[in-house]
N, C-alpha and C. Protein backbone atom coordinates (compact mmCIF):
# COMPACT_ATOMS: atom_id res chain seq x y z
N UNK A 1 18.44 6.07 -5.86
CA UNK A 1 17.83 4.90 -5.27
C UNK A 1 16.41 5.26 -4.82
N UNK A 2 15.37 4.38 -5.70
CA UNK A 2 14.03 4.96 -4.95
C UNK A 2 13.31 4.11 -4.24
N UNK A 3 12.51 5.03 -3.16
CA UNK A 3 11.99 4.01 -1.85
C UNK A 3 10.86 4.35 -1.79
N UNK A 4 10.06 3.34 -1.01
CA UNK A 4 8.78 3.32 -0.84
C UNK A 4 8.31 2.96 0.76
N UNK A 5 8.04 4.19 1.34
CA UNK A 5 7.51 3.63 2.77
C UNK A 5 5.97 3.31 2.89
N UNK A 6 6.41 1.80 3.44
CA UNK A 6 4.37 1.23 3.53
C UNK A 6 4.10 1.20 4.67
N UNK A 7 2.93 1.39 5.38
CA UNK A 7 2.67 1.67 6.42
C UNK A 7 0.68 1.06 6.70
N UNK A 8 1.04 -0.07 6.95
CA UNK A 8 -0.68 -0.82 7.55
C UNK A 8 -0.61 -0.24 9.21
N UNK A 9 -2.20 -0.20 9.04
CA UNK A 9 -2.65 0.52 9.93
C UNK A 9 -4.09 0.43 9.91
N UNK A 10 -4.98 0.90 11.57
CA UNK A 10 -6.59 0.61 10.91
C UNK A 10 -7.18 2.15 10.78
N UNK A 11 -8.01 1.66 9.98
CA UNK A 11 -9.24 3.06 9.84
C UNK A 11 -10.36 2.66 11.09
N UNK A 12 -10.79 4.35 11.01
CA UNK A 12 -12.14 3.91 11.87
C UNK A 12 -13.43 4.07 10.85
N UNK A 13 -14.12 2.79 11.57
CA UNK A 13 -15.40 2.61 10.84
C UNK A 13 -16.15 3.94 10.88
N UNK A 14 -17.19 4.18 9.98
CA UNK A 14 -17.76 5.88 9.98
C UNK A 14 -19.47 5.24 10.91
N UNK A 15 -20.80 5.87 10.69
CA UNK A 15 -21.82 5.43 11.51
C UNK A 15 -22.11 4.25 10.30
N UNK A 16 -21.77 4.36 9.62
CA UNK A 16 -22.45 3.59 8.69
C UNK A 16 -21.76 2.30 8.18
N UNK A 17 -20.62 1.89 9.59
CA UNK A 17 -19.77 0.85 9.38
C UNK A 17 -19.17 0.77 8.28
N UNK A 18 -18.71 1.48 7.46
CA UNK A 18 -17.50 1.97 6.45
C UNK A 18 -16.31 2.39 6.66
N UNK A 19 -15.39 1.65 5.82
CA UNK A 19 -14.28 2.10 6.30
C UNK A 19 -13.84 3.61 5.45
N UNK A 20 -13.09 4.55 6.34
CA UNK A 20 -12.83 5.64 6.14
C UNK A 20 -11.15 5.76 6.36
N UNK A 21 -10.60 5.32 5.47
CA UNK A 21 -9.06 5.10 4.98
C UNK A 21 -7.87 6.57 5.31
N UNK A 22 -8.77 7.74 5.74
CA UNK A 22 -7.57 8.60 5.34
C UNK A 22 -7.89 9.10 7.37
N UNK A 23 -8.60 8.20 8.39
CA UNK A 23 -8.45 8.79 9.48
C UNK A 23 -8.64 7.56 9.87
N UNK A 24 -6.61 7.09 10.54
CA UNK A 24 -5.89 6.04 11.03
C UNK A 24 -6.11 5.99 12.80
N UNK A 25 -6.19 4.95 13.49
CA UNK A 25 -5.93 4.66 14.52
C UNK A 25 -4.35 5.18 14.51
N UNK A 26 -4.06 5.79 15.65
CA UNK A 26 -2.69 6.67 15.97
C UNK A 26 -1.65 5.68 16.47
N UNK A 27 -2.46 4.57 17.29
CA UNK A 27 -1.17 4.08 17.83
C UNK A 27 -0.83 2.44 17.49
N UNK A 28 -1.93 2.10 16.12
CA UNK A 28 -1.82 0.84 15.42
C UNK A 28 -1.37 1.29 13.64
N UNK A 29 0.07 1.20 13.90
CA UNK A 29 1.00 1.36 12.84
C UNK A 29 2.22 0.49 12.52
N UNK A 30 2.00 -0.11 11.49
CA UNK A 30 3.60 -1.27 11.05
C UNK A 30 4.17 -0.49 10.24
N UNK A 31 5.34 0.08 10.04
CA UNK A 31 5.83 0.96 8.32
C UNK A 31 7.19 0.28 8.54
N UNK A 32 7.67 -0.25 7.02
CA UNK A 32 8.44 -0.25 6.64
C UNK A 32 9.02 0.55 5.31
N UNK A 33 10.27 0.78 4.95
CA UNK A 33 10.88 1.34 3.92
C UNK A 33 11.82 0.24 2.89
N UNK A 34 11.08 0.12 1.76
CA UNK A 34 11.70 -1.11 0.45
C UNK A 34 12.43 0.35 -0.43
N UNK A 35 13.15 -0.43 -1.39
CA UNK A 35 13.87 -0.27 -2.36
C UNK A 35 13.70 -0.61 -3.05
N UNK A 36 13.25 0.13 -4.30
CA UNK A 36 12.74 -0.48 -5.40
C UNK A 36 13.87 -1.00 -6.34
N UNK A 37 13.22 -1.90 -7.22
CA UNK A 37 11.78 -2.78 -7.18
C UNK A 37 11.87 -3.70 -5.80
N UNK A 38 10.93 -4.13 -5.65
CA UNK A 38 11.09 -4.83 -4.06
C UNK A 38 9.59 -5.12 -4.06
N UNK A 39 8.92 -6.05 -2.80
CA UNK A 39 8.13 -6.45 -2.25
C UNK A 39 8.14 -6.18 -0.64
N UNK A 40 6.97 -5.58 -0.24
CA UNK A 40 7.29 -5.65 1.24
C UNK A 40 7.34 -6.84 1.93
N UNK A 41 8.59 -6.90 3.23
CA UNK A 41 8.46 -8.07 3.83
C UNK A 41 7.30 -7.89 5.09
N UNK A 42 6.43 -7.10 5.07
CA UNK A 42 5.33 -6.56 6.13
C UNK A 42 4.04 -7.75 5.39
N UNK A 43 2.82 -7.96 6.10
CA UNK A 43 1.63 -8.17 5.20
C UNK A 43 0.74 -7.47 6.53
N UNK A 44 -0.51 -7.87 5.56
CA UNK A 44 -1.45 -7.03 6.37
C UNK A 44 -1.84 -8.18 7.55
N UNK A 45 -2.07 -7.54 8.50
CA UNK A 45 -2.79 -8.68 9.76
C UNK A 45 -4.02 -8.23 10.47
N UNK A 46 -4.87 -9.44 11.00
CA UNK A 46 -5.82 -9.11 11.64
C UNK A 46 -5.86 -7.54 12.07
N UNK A 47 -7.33 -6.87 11.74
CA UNK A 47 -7.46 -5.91 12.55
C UNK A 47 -6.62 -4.35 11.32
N UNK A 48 -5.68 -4.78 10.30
CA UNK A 48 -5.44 -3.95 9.41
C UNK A 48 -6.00 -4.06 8.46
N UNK A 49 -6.74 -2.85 7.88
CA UNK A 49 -7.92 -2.74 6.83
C UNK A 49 -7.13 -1.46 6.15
N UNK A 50 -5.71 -0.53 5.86
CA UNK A 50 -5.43 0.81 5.55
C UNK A 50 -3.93 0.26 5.48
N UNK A 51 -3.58 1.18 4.26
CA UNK A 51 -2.19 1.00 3.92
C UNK A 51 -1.83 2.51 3.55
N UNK A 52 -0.81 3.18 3.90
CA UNK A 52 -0.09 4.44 3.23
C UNK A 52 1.13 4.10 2.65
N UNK A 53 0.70 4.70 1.35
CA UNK A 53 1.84 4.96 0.98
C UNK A 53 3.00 6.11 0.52
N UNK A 54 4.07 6.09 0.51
CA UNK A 54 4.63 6.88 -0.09
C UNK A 54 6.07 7.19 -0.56
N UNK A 55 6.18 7.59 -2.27
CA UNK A 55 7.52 6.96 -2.85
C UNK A 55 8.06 7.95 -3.24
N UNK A 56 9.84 7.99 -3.22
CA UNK A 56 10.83 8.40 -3.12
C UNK A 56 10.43 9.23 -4.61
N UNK A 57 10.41 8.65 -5.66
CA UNK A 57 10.33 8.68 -6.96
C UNK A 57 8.95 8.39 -7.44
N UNK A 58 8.54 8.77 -8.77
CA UNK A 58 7.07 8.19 -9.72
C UNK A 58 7.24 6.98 -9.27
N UNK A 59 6.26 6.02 -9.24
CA UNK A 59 6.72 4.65 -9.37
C UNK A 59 5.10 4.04 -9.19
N UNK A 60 5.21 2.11 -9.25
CA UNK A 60 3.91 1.46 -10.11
C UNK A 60 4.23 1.07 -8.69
N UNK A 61 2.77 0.41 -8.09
CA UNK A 61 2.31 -0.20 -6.84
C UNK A 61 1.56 -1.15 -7.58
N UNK A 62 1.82 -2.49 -6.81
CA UNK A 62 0.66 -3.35 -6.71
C UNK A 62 0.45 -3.61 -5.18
N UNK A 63 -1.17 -3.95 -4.99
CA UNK A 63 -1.47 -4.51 -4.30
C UNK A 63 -1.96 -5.57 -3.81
N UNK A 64 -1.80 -7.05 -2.89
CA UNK A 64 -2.59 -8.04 -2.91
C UNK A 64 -1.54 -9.09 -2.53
N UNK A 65 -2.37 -10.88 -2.59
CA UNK A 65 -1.26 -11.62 -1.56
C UNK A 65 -0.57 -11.69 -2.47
N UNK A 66 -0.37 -11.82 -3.64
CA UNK A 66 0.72 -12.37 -4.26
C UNK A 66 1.33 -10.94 -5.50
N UNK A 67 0.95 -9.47 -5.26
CA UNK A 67 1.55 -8.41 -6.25
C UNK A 67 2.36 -8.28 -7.10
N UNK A 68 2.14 -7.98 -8.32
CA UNK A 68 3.14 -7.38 -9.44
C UNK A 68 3.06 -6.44 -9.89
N UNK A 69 3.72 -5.54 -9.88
CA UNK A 69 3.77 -4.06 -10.57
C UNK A 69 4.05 -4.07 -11.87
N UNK A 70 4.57 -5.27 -12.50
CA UNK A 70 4.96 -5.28 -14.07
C UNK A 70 3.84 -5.97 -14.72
N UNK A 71 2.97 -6.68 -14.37
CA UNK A 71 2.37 -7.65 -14.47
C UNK A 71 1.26 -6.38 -16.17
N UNK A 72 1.40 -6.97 -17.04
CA UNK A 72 0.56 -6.51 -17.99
C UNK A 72 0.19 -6.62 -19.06
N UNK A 73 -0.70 -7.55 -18.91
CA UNK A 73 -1.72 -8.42 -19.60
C UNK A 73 -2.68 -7.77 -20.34
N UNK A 74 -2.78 -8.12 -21.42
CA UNK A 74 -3.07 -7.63 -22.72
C UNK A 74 -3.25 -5.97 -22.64
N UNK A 75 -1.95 -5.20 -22.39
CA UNK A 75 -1.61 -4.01 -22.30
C UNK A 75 -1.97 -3.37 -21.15
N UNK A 76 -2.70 -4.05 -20.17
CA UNK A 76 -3.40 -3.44 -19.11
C UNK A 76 -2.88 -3.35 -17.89
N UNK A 77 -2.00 -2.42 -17.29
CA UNK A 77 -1.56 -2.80 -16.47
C UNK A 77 -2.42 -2.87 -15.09
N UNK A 78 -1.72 -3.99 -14.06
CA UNK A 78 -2.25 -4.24 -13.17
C UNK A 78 -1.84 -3.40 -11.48
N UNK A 79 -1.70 -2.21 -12.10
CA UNK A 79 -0.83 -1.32 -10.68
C UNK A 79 -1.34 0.02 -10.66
N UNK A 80 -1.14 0.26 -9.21
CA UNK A 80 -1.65 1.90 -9.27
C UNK A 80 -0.23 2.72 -9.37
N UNK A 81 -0.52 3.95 -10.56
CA UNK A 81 0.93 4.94 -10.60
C UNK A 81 0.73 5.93 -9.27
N UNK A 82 1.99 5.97 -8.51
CA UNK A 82 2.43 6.58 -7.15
C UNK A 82 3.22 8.57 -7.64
N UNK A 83 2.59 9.17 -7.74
CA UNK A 83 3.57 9.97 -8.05
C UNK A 83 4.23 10.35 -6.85
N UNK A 84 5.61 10.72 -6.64
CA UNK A 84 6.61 11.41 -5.71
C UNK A 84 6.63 11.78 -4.92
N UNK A 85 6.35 11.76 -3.59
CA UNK A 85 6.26 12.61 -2.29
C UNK A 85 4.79 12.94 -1.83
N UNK A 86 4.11 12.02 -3.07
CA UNK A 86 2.02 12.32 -2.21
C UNK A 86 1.70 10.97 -1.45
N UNK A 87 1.44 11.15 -0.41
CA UNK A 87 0.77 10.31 0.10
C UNK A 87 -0.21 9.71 0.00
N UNK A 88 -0.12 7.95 -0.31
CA UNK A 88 -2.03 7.33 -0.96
C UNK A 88 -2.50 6.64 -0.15
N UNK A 89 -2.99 6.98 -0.09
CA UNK A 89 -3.95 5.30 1.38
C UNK A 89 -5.02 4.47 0.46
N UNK A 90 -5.03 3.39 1.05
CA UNK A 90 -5.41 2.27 -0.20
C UNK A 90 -6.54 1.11 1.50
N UNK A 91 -7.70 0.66 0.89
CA UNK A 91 -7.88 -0.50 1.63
C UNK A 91 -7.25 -1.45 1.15
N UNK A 92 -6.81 -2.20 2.57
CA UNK A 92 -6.35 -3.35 2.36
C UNK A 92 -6.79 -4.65 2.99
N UNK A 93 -6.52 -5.92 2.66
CA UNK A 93 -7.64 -7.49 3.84
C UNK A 93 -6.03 -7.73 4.23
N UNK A 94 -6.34 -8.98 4.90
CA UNK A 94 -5.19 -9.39 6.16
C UNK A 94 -4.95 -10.09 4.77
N UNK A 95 -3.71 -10.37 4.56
CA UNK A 95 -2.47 -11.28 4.21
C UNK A 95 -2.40 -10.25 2.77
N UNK A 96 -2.66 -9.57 2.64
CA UNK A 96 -1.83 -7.83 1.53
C UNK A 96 -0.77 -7.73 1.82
N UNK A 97 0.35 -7.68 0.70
CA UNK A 97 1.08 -6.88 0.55
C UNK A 97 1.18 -6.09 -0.61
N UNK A 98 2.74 -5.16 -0.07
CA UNK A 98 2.81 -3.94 -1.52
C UNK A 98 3.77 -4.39 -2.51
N UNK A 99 3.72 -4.54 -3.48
CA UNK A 99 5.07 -4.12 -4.34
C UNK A 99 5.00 -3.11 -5.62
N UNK A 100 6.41 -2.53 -5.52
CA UNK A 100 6.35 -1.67 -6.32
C UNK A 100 7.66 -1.67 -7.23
N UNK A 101 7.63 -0.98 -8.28
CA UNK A 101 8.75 -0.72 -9.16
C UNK A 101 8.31 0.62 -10.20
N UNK A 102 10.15 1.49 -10.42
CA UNK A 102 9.99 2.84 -10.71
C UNK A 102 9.89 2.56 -12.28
């Protein structure tokens, strides 16, 4: 059974008002754990700009309000590949979600 824990959260802006995705505010964190294939029931909200991820198994991510991980249109797919136990941080806007499938 493979899983995917998502986890929105904010970055801090750098001097140059950029967001810098891989150094999270510590104590603004939502994570949930899906089962693939699945959609998270989380979205992104005000004030979350950073998503982590990380899956049980290889597996395809989409991101955005309405995501498909199968979605692939004229051969191209529309997902990022997750390999196994690495952790990805991704920007994300308010009303994002993840879905994924292995």
């Amino acid at each position: 059974m493979a899983t995917l824990t998502v986890t929105f959260t904010r970055a801090f802006p750098n001097v140059y008002t950029t967001q810098v995705g891989a150094i999270a505010v510590g104590d603004a964190a939502r994570s949930e754990v899906i089962t693939l294939p699945d959609t998270s029931s989380l979205e992104t909200v005000g004030g979350e700009n950073a998503v982590e991820l990380t899956a049980s198994d290889d597996c395809w991510v989409a991101i955005g309000a309405d995501p498909d991980p199968a979605d692939n249109t004229a051969g191209i797919r529309s997902a990022h590949f997750l390999k196994a136990g690495v952790p990805y941080q991704y920007h994300v806007s308010e009303g994002d979600k993840v879905a994924a499938e292995v």
